[in-house]
PDB file of N, CA and C in Angstrom:
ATOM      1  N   UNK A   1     128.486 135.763  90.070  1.00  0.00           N
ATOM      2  CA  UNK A   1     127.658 134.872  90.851  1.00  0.00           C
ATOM      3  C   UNK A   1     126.252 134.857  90.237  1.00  0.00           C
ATOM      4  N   UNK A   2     125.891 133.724  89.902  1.00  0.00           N
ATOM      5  CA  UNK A   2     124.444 133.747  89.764  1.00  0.00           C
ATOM      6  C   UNK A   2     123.473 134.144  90.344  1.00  0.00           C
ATOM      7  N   UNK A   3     122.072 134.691  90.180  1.00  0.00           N
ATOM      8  CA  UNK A   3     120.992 134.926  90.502  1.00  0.00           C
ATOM      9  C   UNK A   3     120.161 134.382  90.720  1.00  0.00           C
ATOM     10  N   UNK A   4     120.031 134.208  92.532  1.00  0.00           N
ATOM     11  CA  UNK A   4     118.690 133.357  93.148  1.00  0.00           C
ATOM     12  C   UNK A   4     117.581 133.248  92.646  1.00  0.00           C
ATOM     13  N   UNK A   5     116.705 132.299  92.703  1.00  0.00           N
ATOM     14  CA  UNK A   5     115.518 132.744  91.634  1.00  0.00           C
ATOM     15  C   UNK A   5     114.580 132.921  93.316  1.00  0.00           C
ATOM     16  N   UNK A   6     113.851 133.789  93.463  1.00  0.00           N
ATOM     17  CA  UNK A   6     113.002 134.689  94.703  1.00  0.00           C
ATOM     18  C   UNK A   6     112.232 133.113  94.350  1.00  0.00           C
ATOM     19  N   UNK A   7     112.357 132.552  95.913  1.00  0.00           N
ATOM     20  CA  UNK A   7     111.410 131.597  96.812  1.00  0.00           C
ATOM     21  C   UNK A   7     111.782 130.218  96.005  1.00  0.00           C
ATOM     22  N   UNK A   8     113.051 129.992  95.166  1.00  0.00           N
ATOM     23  CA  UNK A   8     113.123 128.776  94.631  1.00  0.00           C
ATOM     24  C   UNK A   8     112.606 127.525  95.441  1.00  0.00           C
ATOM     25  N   UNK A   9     113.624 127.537  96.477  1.00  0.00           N
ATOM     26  CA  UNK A   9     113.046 126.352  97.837  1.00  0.00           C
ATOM     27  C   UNK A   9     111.607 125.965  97.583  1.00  0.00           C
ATOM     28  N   UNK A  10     111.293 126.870  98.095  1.00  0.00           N
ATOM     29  CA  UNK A  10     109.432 127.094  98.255  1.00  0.00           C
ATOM     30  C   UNK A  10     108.898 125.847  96.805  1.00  0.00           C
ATOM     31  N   UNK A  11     108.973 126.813  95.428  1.00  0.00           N
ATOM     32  CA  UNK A  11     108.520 126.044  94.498  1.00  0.00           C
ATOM     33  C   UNK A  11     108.993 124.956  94.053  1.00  0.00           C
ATOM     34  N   UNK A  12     110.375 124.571  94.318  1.00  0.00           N
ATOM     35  CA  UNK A  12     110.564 123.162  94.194  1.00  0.00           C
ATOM     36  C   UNK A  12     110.010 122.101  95.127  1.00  0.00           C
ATOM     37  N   UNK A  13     109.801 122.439  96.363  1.00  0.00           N
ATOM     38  CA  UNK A  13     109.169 121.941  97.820  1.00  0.00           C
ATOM     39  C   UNK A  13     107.593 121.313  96.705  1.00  0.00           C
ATOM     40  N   UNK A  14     107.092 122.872  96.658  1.00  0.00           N
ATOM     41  CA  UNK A  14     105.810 122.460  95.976  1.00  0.00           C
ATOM     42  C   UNK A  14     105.483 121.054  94.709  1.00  0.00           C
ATOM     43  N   UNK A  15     106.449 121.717  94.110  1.00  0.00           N
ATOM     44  CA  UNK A  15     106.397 120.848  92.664  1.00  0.00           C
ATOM     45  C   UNK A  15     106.622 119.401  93.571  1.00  0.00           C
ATOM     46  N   UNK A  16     107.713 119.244  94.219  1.00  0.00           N
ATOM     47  CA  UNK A  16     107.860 117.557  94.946  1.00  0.00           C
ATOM     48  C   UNK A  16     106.901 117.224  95.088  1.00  0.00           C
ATOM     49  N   UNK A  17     105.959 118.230  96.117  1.00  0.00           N
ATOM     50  CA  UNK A  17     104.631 117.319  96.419  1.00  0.00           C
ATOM     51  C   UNK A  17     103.717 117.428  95.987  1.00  0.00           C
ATOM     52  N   UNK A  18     103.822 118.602  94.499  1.00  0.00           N
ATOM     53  CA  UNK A  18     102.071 118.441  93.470  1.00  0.00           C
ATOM     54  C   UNK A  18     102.634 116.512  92.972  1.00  0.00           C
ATOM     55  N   UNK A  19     103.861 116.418  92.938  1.00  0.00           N
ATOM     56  CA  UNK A  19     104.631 114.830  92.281  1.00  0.00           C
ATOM     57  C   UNK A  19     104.166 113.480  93.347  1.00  0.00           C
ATOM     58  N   UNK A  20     104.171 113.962  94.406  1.00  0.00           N
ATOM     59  CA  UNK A  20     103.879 113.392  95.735  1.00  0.00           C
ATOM     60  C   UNK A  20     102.247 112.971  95.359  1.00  0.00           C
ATOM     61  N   UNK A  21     101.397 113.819  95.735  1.00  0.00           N
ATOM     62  CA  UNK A  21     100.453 113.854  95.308  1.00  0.00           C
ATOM     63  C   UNK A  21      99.597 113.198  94.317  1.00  0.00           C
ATOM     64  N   UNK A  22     100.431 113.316  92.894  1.00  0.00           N
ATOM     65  CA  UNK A  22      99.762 112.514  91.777  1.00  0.00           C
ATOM     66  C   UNK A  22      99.762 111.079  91.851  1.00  0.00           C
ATOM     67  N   UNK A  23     101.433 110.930  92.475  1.00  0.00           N
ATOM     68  CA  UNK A  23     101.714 109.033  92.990  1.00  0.00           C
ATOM     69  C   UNK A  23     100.513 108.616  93.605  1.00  0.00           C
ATOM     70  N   UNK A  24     100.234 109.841  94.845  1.00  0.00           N
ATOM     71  CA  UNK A  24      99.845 108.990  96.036  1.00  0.00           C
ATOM     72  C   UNK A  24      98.125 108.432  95.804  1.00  0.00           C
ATOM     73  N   UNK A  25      97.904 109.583  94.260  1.00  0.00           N
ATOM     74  CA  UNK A  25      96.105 109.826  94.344  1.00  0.00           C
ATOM     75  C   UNK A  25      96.240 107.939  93.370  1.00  0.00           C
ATOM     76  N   UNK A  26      97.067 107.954  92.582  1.00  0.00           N
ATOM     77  CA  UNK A  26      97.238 107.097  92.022  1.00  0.00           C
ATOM     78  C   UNK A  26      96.945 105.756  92.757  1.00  0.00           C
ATOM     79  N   UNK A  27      97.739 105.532  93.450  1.00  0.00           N
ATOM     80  CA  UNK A  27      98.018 104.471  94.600  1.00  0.00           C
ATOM     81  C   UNK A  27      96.660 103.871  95.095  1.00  0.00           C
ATOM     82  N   UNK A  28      96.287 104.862  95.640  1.00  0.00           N
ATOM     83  CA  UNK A  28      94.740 104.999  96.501  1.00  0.00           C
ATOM     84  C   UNK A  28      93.890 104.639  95.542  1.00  0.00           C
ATOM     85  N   UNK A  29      93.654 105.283  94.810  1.00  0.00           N
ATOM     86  CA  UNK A  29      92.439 104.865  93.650  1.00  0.00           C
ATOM     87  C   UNK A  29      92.929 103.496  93.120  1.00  0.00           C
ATOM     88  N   UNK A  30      94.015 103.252  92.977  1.00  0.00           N
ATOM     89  CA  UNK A  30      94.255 101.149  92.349  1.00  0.00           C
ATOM     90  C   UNK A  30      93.648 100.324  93.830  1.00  0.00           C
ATOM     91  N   UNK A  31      94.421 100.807  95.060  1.00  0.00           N
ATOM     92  CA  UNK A  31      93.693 100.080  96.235  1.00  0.00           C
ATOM     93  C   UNK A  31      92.309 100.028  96.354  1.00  0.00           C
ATOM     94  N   UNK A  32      92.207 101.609  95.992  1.00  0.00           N
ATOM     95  CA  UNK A  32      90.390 101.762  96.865  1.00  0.00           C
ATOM     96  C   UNK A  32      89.456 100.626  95.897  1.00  0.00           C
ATOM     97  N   UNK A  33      89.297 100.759  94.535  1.00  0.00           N
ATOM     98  CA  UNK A  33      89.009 100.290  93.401  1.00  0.00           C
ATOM     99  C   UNK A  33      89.620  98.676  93.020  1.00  0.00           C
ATOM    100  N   UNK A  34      90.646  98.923  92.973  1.00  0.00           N
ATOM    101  CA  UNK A  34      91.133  97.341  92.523  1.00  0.00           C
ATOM    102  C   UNK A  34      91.616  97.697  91.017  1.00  0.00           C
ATOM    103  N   UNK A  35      91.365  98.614  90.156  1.00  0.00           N
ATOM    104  CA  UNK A  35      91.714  99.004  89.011  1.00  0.00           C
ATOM    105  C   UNK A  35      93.148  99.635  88.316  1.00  0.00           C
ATOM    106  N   UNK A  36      94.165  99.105  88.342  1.00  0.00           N
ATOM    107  CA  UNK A  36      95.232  99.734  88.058  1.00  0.00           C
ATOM    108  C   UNK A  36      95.484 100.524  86.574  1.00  0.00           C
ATOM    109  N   UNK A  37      94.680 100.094  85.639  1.00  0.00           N
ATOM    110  CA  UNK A  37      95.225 100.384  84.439  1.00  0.00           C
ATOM    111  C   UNK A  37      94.488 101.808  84.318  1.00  0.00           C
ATOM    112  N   UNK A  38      94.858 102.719  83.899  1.00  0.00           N
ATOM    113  CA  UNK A  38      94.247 104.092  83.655  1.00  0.00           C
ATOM    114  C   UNK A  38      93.571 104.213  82.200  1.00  0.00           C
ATOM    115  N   UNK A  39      94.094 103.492  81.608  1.00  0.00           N
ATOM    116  CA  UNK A  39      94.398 103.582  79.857  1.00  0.00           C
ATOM    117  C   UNK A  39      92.726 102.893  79.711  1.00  0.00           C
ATOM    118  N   UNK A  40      92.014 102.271  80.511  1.00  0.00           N
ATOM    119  CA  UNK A  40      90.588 101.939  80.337  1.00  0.00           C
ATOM    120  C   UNK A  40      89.548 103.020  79.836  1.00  0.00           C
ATOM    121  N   UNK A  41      88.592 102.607  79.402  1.00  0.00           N
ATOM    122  CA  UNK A  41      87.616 104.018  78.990  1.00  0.00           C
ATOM    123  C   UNK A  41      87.085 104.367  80.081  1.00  0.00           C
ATOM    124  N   UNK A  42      86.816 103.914  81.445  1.00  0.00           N
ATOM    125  CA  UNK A  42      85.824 104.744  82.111  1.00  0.00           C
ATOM    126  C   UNK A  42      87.003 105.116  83.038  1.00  0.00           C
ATOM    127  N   UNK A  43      88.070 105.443  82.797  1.00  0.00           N
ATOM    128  CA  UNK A  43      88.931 105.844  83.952  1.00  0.00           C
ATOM    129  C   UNK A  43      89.596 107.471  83.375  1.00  0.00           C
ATOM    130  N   UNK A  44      88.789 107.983  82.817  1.00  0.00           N
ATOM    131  CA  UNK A  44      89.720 109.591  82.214  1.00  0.00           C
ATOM    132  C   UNK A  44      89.667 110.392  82.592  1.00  0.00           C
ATOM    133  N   UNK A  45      88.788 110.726  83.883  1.00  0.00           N
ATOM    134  CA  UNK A  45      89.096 111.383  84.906  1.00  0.00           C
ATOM    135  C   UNK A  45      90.466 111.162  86.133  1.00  0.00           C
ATOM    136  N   UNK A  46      90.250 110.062  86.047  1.00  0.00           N
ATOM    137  CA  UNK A  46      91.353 109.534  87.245  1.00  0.00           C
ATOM    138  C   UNK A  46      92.959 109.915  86.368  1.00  0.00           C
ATOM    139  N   UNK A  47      92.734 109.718  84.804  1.00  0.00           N
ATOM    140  CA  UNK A  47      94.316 109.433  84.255  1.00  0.00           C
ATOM    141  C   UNK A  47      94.033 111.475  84.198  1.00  0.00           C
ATOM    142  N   UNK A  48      93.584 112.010  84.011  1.00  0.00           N
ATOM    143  CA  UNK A  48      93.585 113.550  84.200  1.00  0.00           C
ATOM    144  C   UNK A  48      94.082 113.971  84.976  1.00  0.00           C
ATOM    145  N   UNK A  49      93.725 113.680  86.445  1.00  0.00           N
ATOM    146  CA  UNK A  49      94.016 113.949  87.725  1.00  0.00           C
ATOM    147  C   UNK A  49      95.542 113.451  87.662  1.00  0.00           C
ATOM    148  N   UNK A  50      95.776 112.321  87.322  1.00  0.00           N
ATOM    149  CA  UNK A  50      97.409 111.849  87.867  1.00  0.00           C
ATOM    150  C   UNK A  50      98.765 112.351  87.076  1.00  0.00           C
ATOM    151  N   UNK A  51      97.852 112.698  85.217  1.00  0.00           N
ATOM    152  CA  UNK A  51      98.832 113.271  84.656  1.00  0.00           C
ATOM    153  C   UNK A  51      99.141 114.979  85.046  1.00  0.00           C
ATOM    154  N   UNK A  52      98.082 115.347  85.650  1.00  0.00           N
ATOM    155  CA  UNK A  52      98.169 117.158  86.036  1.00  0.00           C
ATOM    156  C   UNK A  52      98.905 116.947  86.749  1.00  0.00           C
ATOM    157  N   UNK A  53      99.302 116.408  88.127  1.00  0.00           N
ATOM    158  CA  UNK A  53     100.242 116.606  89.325  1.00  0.00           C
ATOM    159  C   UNK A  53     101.053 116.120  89.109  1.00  0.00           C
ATOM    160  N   UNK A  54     101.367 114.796  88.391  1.00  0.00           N
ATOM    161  CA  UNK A  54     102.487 114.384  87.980  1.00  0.00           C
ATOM    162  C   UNK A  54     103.210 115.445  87.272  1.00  0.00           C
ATOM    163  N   UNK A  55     102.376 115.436  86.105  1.00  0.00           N
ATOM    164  CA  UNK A  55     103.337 116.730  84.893  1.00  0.00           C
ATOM    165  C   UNK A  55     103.544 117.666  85.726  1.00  0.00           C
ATOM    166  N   UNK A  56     103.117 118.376  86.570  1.00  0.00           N
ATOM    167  CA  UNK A  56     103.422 119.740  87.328  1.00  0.00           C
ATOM    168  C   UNK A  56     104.304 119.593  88.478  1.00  0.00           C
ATOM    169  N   UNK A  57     104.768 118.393  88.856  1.00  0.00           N
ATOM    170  CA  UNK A  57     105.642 117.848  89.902  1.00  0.00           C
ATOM    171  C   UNK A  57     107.134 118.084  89.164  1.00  0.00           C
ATOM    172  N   UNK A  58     106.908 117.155  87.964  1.00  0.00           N
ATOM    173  CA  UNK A  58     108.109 116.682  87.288  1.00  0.00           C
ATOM    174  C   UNK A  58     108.997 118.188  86.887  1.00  0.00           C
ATOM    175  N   UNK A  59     107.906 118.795  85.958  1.00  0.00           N
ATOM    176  CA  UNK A  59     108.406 119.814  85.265  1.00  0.00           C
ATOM    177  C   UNK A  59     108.610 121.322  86.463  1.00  0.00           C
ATOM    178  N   UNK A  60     108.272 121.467  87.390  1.00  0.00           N
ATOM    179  CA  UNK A  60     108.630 122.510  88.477  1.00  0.00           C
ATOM    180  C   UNK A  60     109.990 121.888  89.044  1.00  0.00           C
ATOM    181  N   UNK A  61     109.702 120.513  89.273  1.00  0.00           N
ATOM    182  CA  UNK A  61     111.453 120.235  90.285  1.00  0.00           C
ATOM    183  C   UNK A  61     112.127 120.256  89.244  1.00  0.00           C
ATOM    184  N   UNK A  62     112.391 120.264  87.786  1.00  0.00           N
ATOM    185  CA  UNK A  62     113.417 120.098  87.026  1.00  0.00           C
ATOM    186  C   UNK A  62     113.647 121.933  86.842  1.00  0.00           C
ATOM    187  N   UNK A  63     112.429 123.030  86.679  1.00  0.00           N
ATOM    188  CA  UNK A  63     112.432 124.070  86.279  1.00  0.00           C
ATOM    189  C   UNK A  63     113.398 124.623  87.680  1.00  0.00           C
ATOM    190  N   UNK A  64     112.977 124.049  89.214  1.00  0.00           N
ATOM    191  CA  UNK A  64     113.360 124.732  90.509  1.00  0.00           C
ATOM    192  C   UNK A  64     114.152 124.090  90.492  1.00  0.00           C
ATOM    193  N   UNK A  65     115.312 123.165  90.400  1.00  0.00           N
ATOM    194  CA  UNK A  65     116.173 122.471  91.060  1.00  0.00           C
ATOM    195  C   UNK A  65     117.344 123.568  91.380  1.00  0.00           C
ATOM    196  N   UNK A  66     118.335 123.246  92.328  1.00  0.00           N
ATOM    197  CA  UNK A  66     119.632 124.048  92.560  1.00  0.00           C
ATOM    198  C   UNK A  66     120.667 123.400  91.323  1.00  0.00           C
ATOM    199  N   UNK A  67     121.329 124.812  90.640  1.00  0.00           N
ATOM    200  CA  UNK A  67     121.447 125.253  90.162  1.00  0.00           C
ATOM    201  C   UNK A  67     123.521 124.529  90.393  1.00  0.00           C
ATOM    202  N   UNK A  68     124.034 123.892  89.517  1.00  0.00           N
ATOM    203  CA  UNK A  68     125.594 123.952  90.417  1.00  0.00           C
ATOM    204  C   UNK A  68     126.128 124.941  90.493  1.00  0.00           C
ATOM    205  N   UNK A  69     127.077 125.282  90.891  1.00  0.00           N
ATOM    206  CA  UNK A  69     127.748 126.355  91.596  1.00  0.00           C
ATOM    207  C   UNK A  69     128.390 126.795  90.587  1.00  0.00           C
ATOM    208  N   UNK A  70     129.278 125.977  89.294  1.00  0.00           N
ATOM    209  CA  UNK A  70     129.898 126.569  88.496  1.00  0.00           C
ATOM    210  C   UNK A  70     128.489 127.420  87.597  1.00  0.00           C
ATOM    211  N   UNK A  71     127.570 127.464  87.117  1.00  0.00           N
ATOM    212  CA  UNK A  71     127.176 128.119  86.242  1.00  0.00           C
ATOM    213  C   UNK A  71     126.119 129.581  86.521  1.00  0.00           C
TER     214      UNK A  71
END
């Protein structure tokens, strides 16, 4: 039988919503602003912010996901 990884739940929970998070800061800042494109020069703070939670969303739920049963 495989080996639980201690508090998996927990950090995949997390990673969803550091992922949650990066969408949502995203979202807000095109509404609040009117500016969608990130790739502009005065926006490299904002594309900082969305690639950290994004990347740390993506790569924790793929690192935490459950595991199938055969392996």
């Amino acid at each position: 039988m495989a080996e639980e990884i201690p508090g998996r739940k927990f950090k995949f929970a997390a990673s969803v919503g550091m992922l949650i998070i990066g969408v949502l800061f995203y979202w807000l800042y095109g509404l609040s602003y009117g500016e969608w494109n990130l790739f502009l020069p005065g926006n490299d703070g904002v594309y900082s912010v969305v690639v950290f939670f994004v990347g740390i969303g993506i790569a924790g739920s793929v690192l935490f996901r459950k595991r199938p049963a055969g392996q």
